[in-house]
N, C-alpha and C. Protein backbone atom coordinates (compact mmCIF):
# COMPACT_ATOMS: atom_id res chain seq x y z
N UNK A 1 21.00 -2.28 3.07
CA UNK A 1 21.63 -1.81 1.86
C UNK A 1 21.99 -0.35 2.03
N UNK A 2 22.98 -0.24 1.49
CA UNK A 2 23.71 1.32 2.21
C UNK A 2 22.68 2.51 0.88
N UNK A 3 22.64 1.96 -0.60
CA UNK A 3 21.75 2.93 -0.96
C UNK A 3 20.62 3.10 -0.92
N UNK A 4 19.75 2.33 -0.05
CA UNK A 4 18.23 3.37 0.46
C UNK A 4 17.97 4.44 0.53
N UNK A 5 18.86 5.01 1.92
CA UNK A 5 18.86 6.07 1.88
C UNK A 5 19.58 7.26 1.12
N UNK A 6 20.47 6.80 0.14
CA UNK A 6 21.09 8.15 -0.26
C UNK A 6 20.45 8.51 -1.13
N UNK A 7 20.12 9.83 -1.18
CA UNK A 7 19.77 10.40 -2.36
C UNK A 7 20.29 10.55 -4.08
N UNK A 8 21.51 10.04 -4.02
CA UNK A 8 22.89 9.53 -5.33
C UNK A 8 22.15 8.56 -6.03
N UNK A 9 21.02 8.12 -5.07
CA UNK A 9 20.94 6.58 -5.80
C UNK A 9 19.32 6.68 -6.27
N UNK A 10 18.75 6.21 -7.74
CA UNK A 10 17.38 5.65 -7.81
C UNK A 10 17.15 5.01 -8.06
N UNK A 11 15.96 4.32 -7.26
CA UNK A 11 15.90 2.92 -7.81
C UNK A 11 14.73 2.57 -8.56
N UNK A 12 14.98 1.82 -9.43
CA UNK A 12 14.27 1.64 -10.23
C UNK A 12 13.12 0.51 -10.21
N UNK A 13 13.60 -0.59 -9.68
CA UNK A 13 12.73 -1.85 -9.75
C UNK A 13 13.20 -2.80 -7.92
N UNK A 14 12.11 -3.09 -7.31
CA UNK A 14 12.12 -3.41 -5.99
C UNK A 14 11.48 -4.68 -5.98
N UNK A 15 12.40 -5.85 -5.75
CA UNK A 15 11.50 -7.28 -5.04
C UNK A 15 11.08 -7.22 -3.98
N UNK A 16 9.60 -6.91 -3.78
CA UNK A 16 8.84 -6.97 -2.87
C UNK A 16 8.87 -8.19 -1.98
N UNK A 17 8.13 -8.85 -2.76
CA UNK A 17 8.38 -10.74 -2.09
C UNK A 17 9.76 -11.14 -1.98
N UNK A 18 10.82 -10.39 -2.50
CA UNK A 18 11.89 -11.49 -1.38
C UNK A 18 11.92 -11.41 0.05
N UNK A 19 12.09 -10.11 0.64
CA UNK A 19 11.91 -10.15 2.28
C UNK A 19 11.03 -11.38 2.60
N UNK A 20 9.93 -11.36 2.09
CA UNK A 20 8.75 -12.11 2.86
C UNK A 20 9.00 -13.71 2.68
N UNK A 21 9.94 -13.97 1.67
CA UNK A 21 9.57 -15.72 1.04
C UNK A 21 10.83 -16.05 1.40
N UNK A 22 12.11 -14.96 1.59
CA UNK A 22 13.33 -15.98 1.83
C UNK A 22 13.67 -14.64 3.15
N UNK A 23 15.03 -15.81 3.85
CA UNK A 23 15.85 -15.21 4.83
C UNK A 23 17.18 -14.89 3.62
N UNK A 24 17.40 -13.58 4.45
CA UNK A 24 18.22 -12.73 3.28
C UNK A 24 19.75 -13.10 4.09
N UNK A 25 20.36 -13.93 3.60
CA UNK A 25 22.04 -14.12 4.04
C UNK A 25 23.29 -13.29 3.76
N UNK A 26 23.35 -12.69 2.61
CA UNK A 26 24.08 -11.68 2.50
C UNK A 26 23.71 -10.99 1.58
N UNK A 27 24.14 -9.77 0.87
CA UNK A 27 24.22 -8.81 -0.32
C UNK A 27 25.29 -8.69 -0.88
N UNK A 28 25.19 -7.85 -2.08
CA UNK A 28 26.29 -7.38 -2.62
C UNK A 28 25.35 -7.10 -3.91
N UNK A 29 26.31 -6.19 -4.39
CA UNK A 29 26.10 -5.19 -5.69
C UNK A 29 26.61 -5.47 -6.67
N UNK A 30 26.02 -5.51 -7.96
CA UNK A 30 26.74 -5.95 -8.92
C UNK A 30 26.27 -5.61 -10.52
N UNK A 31 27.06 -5.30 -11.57
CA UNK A 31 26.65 -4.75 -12.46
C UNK A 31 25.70 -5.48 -13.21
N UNK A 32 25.28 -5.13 -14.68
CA UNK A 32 24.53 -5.35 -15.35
C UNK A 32 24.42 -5.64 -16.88
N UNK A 33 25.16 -6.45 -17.99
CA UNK A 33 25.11 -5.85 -19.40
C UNK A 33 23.50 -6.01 -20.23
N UNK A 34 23.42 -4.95 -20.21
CA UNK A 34 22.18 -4.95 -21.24
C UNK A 34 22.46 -3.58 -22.62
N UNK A 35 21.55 -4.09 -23.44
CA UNK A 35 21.52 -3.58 -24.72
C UNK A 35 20.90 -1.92 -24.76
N UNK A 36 21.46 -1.11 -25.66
CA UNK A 36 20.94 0.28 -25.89
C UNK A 36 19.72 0.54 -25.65
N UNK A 37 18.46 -0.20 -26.18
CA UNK A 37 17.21 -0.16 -25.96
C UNK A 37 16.83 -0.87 -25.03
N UNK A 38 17.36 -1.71 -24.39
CA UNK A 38 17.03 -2.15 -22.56
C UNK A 38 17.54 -0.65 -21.67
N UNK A 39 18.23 0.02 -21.88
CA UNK A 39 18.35 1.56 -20.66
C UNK A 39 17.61 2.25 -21.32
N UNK A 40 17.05 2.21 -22.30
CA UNK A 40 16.24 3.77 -22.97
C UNK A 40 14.49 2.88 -21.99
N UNK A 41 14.42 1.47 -22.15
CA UNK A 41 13.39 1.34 -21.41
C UNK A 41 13.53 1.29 -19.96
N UNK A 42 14.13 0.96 -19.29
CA UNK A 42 14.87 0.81 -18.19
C UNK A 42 14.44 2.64 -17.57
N UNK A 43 14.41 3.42 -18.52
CA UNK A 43 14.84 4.69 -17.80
C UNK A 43 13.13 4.98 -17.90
N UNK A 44 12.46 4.60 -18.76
CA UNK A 44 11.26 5.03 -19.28
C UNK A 44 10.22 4.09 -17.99
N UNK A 45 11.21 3.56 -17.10
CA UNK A 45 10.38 2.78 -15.92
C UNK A 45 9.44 1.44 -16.32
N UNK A 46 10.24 0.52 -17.49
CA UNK A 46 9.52 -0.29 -18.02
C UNK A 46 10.08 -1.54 -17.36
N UNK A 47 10.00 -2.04 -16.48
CA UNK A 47 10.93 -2.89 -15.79
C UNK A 47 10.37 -3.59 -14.84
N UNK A 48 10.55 -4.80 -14.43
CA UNK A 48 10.18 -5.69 -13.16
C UNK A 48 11.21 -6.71 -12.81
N UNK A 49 11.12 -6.95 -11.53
CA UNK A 49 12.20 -7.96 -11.35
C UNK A 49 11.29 -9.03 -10.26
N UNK A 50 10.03 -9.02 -10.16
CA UNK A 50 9.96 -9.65 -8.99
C UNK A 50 9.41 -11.05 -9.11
N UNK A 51 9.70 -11.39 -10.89
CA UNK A 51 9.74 -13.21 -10.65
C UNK A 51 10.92 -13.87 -10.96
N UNK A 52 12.06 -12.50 -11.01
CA UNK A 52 13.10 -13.19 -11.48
C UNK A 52 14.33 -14.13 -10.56
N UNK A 53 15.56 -14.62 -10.70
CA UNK A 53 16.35 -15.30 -10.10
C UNK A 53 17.77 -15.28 -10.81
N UNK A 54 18.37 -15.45 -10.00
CA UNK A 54 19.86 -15.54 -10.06
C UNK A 54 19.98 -16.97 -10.30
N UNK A 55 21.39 -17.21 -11.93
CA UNK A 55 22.12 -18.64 -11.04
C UNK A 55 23.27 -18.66 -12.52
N UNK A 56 23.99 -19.56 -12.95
CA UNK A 56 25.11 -19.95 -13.83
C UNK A 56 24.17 -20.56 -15.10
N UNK A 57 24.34 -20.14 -15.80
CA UNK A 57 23.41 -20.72 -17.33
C UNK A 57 24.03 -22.00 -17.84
N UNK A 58 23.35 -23.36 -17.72
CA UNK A 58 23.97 -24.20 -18.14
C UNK A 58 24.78 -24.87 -17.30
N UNK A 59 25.84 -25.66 -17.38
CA UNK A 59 26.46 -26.45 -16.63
C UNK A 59 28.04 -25.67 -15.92
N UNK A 60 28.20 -24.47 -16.84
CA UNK A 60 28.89 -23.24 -16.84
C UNK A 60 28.92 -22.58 -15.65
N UNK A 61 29.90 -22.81 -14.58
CA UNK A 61 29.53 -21.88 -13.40
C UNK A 61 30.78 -20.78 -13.25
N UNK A 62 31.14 -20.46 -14.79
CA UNK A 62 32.19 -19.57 -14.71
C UNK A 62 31.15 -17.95 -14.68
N UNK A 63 30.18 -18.17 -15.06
CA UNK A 63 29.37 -16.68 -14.94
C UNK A 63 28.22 -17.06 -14.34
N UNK A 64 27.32 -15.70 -13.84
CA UNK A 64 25.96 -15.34 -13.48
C UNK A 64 25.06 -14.78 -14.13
N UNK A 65 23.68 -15.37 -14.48
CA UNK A 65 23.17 -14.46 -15.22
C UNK A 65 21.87 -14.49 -14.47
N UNK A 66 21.07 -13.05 -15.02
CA UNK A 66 19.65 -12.82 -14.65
C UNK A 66 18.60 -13.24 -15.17
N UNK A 67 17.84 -14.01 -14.79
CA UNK A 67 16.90 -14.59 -15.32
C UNK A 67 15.47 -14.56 -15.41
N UNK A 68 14.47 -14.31 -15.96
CA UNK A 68 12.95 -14.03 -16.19
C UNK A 68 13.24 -12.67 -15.68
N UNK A 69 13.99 -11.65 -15.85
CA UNK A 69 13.54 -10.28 -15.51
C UNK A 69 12.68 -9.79 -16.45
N UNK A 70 11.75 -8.57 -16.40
CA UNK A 70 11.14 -8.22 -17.62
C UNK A 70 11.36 -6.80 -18.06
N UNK A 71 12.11 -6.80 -18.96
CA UNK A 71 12.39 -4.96 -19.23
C UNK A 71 11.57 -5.18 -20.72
N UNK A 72 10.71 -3.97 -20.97
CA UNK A 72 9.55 -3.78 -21.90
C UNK A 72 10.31 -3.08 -23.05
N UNK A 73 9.73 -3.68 -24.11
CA UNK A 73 10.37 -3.17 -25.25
C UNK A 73 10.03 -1.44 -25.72
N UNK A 74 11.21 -1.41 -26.47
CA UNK A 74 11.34 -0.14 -26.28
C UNK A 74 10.95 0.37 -27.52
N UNK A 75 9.56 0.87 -28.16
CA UNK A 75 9.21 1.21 -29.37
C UNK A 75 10.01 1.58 -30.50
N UNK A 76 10.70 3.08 -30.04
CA UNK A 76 11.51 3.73 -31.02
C UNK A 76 12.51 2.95 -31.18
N UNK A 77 13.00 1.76 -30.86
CA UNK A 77 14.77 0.81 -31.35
C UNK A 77 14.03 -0.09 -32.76
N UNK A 78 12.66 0.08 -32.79
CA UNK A 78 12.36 -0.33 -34.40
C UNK A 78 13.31 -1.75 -34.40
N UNK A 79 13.71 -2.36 -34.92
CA UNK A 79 14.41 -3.79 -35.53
C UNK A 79 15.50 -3.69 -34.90
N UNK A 80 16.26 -2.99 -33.83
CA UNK A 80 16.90 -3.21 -32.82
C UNK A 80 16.33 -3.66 -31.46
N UNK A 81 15.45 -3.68 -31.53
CA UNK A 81 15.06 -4.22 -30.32
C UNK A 81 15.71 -5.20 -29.58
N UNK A 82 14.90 -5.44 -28.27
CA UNK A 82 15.70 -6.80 -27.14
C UNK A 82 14.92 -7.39 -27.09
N UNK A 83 15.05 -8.84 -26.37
CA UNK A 83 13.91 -9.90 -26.30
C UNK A 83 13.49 -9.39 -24.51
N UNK A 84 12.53 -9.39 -24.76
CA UNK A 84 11.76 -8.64 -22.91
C UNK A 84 12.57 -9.43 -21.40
N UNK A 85 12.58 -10.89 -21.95
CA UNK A 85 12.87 -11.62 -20.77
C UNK A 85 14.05 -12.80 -20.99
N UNK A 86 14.74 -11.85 -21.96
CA UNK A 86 16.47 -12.64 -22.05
C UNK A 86 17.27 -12.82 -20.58
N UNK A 87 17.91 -14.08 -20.72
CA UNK A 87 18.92 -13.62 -19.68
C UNK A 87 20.00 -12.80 -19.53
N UNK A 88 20.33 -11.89 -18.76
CA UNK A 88 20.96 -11.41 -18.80
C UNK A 88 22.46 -11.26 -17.74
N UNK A 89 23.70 -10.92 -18.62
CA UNK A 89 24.51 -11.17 -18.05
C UNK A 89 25.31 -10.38 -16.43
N UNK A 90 25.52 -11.22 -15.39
CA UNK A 90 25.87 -10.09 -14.40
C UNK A 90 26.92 -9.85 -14.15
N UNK A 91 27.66 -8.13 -13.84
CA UNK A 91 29.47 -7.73 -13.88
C UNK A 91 29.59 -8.31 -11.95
N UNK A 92 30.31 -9.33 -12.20
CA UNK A 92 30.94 -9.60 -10.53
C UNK A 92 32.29 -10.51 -10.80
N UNK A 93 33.00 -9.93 -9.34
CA UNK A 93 34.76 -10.79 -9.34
C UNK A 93 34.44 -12.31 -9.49
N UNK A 94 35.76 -12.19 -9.72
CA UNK A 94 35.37 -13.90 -10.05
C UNK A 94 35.34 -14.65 -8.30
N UNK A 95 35.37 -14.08 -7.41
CA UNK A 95 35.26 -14.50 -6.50
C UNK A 95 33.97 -14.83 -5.54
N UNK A 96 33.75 -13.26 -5.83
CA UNK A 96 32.07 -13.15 -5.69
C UNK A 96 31.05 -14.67 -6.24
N UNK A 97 31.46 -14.65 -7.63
CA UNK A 97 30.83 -15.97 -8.86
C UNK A 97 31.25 -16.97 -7.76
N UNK A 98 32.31 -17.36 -7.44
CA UNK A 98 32.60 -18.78 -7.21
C UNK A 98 31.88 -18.90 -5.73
N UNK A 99 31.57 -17.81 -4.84
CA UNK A 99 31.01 -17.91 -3.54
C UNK A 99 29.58 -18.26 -3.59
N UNK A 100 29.21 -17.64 -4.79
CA UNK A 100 27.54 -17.61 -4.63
C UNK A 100 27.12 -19.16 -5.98
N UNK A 101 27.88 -19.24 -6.54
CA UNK A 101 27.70 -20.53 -7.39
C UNK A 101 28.08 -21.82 -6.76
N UNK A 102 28.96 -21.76 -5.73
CA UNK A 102 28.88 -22.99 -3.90
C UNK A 102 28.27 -22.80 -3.41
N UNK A 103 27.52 -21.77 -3.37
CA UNK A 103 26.39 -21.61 -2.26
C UNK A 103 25.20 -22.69 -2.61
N UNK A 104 25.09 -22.35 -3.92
CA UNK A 104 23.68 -22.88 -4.62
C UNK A 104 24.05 -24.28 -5.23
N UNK A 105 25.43 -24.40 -4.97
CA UNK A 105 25.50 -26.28 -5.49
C UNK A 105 25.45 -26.98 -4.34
N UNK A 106 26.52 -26.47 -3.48
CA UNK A 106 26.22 -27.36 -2.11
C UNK A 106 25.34 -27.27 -1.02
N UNK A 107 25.15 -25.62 -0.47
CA UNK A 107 24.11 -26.16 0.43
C UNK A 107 22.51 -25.55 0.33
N UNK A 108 22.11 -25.65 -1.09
CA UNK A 108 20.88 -25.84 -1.74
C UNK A 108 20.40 -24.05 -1.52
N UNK A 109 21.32 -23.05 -1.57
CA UNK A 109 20.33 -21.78 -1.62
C UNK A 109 20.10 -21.15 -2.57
N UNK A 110 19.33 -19.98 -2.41
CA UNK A 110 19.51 -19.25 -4.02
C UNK A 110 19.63 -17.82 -3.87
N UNK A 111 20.22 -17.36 -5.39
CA UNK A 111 20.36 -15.82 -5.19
C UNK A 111 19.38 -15.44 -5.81
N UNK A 112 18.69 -13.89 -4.86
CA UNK A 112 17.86 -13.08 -5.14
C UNK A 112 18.07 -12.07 -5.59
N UNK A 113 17.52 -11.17 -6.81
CA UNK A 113 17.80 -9.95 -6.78
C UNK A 113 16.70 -9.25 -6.02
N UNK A 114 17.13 -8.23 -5.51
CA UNK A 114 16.41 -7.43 -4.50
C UNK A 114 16.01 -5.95 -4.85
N UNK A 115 16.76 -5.30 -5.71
CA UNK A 115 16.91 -3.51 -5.80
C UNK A 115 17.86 -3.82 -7.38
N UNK A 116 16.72 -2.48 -8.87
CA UNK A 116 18.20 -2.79 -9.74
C UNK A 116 17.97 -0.93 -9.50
N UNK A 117 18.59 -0.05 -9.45
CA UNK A 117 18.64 0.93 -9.36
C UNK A 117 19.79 1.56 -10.30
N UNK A 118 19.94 2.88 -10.29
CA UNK A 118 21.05 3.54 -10.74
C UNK A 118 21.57 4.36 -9.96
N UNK A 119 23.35 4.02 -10.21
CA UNK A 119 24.17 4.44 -9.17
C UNK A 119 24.51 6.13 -9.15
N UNK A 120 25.11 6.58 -8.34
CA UNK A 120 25.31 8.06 -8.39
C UNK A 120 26.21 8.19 -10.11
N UNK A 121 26.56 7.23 -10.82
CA UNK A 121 27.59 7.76 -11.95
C UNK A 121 26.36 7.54 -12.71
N UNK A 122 25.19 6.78 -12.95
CA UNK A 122 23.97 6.36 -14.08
C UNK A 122 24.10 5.51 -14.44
N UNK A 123 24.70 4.23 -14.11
CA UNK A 123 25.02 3.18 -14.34
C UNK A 123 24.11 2.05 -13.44
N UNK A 124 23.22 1.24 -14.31
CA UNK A 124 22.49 0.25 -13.72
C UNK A 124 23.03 -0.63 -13.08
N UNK A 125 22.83 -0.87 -11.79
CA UNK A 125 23.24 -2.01 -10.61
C UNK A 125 22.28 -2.87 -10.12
N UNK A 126 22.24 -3.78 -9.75
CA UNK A 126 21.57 -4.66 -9.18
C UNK A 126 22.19 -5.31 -7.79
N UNK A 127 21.28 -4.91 -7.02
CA UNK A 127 21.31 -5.64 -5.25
C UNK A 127 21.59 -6.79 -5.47
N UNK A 128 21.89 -8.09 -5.60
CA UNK A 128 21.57 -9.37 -5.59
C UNK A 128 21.52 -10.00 -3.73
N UNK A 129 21.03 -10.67 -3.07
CA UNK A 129 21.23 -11.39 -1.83
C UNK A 129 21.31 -13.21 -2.03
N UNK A 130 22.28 -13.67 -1.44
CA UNK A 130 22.63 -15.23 -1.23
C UNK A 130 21.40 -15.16 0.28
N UNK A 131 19.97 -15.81 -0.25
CA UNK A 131 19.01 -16.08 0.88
C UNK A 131 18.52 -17.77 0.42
N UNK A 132 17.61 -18.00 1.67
CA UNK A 132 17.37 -19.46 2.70
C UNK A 132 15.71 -19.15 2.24
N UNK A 133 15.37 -20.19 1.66
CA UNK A 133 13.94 -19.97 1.69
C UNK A 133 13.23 -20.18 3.11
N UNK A 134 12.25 -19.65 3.60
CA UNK A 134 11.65 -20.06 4.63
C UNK A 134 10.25 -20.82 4.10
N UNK A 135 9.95 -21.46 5.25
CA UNK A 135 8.72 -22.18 5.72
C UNK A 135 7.79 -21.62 5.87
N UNK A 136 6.74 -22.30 5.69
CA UNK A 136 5.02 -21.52 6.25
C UNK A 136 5.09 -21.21 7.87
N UNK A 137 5.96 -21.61 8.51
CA UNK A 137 6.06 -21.06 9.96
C UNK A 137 6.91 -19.66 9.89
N UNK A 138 7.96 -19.46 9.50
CA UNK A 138 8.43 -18.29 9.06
C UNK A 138 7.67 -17.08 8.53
N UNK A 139 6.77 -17.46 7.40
CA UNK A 139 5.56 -16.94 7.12
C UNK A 139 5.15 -16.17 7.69
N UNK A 140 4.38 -16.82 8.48
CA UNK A 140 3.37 -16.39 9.30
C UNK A 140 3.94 -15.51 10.87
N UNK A 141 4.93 -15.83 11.02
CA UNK A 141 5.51 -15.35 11.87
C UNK A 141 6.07 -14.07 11.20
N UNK A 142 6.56 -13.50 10.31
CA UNK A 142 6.41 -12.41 9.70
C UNK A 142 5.41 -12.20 9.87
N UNK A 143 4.51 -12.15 8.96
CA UNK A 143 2.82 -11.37 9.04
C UNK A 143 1.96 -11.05 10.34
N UNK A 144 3.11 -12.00 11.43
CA UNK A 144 2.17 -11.63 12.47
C UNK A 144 2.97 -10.48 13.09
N UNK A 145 4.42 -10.30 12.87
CA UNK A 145 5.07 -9.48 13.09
C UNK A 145 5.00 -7.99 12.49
N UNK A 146 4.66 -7.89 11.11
CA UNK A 146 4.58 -6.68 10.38
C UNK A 146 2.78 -6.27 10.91
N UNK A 147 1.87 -6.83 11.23
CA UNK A 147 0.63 -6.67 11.60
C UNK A 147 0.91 -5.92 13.18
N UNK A 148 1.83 -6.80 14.02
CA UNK A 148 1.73 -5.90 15.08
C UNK A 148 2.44 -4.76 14.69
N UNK A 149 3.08 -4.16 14.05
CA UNK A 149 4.01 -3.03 13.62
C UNK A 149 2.80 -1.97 13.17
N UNK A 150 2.54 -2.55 12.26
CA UNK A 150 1.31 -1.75 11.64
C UNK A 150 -0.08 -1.18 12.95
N UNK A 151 -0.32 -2.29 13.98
CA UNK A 151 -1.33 -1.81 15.10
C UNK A 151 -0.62 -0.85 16.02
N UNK A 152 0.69 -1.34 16.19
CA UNK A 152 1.56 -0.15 17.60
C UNK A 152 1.65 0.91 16.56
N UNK A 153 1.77 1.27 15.29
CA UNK A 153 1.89 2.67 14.86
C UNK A 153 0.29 3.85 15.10
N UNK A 154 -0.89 2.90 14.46
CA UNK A 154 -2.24 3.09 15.16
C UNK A 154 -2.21 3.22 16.36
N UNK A 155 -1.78 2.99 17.30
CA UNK A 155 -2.07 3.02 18.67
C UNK A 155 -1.27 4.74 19.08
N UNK A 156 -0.63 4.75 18.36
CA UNK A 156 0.71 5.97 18.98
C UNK A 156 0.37 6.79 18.24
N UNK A 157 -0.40 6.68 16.89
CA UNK A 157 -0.52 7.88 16.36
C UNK A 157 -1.81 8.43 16.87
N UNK A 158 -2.83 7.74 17.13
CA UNK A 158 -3.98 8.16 18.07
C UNK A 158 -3.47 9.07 19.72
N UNK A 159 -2.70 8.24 20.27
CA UNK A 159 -2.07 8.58 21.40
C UNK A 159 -1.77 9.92 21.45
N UNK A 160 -0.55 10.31 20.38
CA UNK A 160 0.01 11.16 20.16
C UNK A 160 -1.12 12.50 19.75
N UNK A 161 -2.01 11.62 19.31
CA UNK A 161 -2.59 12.90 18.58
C UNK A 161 -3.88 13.48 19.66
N UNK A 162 -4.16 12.57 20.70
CA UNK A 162 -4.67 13.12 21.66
C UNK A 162 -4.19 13.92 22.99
N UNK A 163 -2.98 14.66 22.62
CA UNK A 163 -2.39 15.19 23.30
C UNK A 163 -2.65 16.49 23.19
């Protein structure tokens, strides 16, 4: 994802478990509509995304929406408030929609959101990725992979530091 590293960008809410549970097939960025008191909480860091999912509400695959995200209600909106874990609607071309709504009819994948951050203008975005769930062999083959990562950094930082 090109905004990791820039400093333009913060992010706000990170799916941890997607790396680990699916193979990530592509990305793309895409907006967000939510209500006055969803960004006043949103900014106040009241937010999670990491049981949520992408897909078309209903039989409707003219849009995308976000689903089980949790943005925390926002005290001061008093009787304006939002419902915590509405779906919510996502800004993408209609092309984008029709690629990732074939993806998930025909050859059984799903979209993840990954990163919802704010862009260099302050405008909430969301990462979404078209990913492949993996297997308990996949699994584990990660974990055995991020474990050796984690021992060769131990090994080099000892190394290094006995110099």
């Amino acid at each position: 994802m090109k905004h990791d590293g820039d400093e333009n960008f913060k992010i706000i809410a990170k799916n941890k478990r997607a790396r680990f549970d699916y193979e990530i097939l592509d990305s793309v960025e895409a907006g967000i509509a939510l209500a006055g008191s969803e960004i006043k909480s949103i900014r106040n860091g009241k937010v999670s995304i990491n049981e949520s999912f992408v897909g078309p509400m209903g039989a409707s695959d003219n849009e995308l929406y976000l689903f089980n995200s949790d943005i925390g209600v926002y005290k001061q909106a008093s009787y304006n408030n939002h419902e915590p874990r509405r779906p919510r609607k996502l800004l993408l071309h209609r092309t984008q929609i029709n690629k990732f709504v074939g993806a998930i009819r025909r050859k059984g994948l799903t979209v993840v959101p990954m990163t919802m951050y704010f862009n260099h203008k302050g405008f909430v975005k969301i990462s979404i990725a078209l990913a492949k769930g993996k297997n308990v062999v996949d699994k584990r083959e990660t974990i055995k992979t991020r474990d050796w990562n984690i021992q060769k950094a131990k090994v080099l930082k000892n190394y290094n530091s006995n110099k």
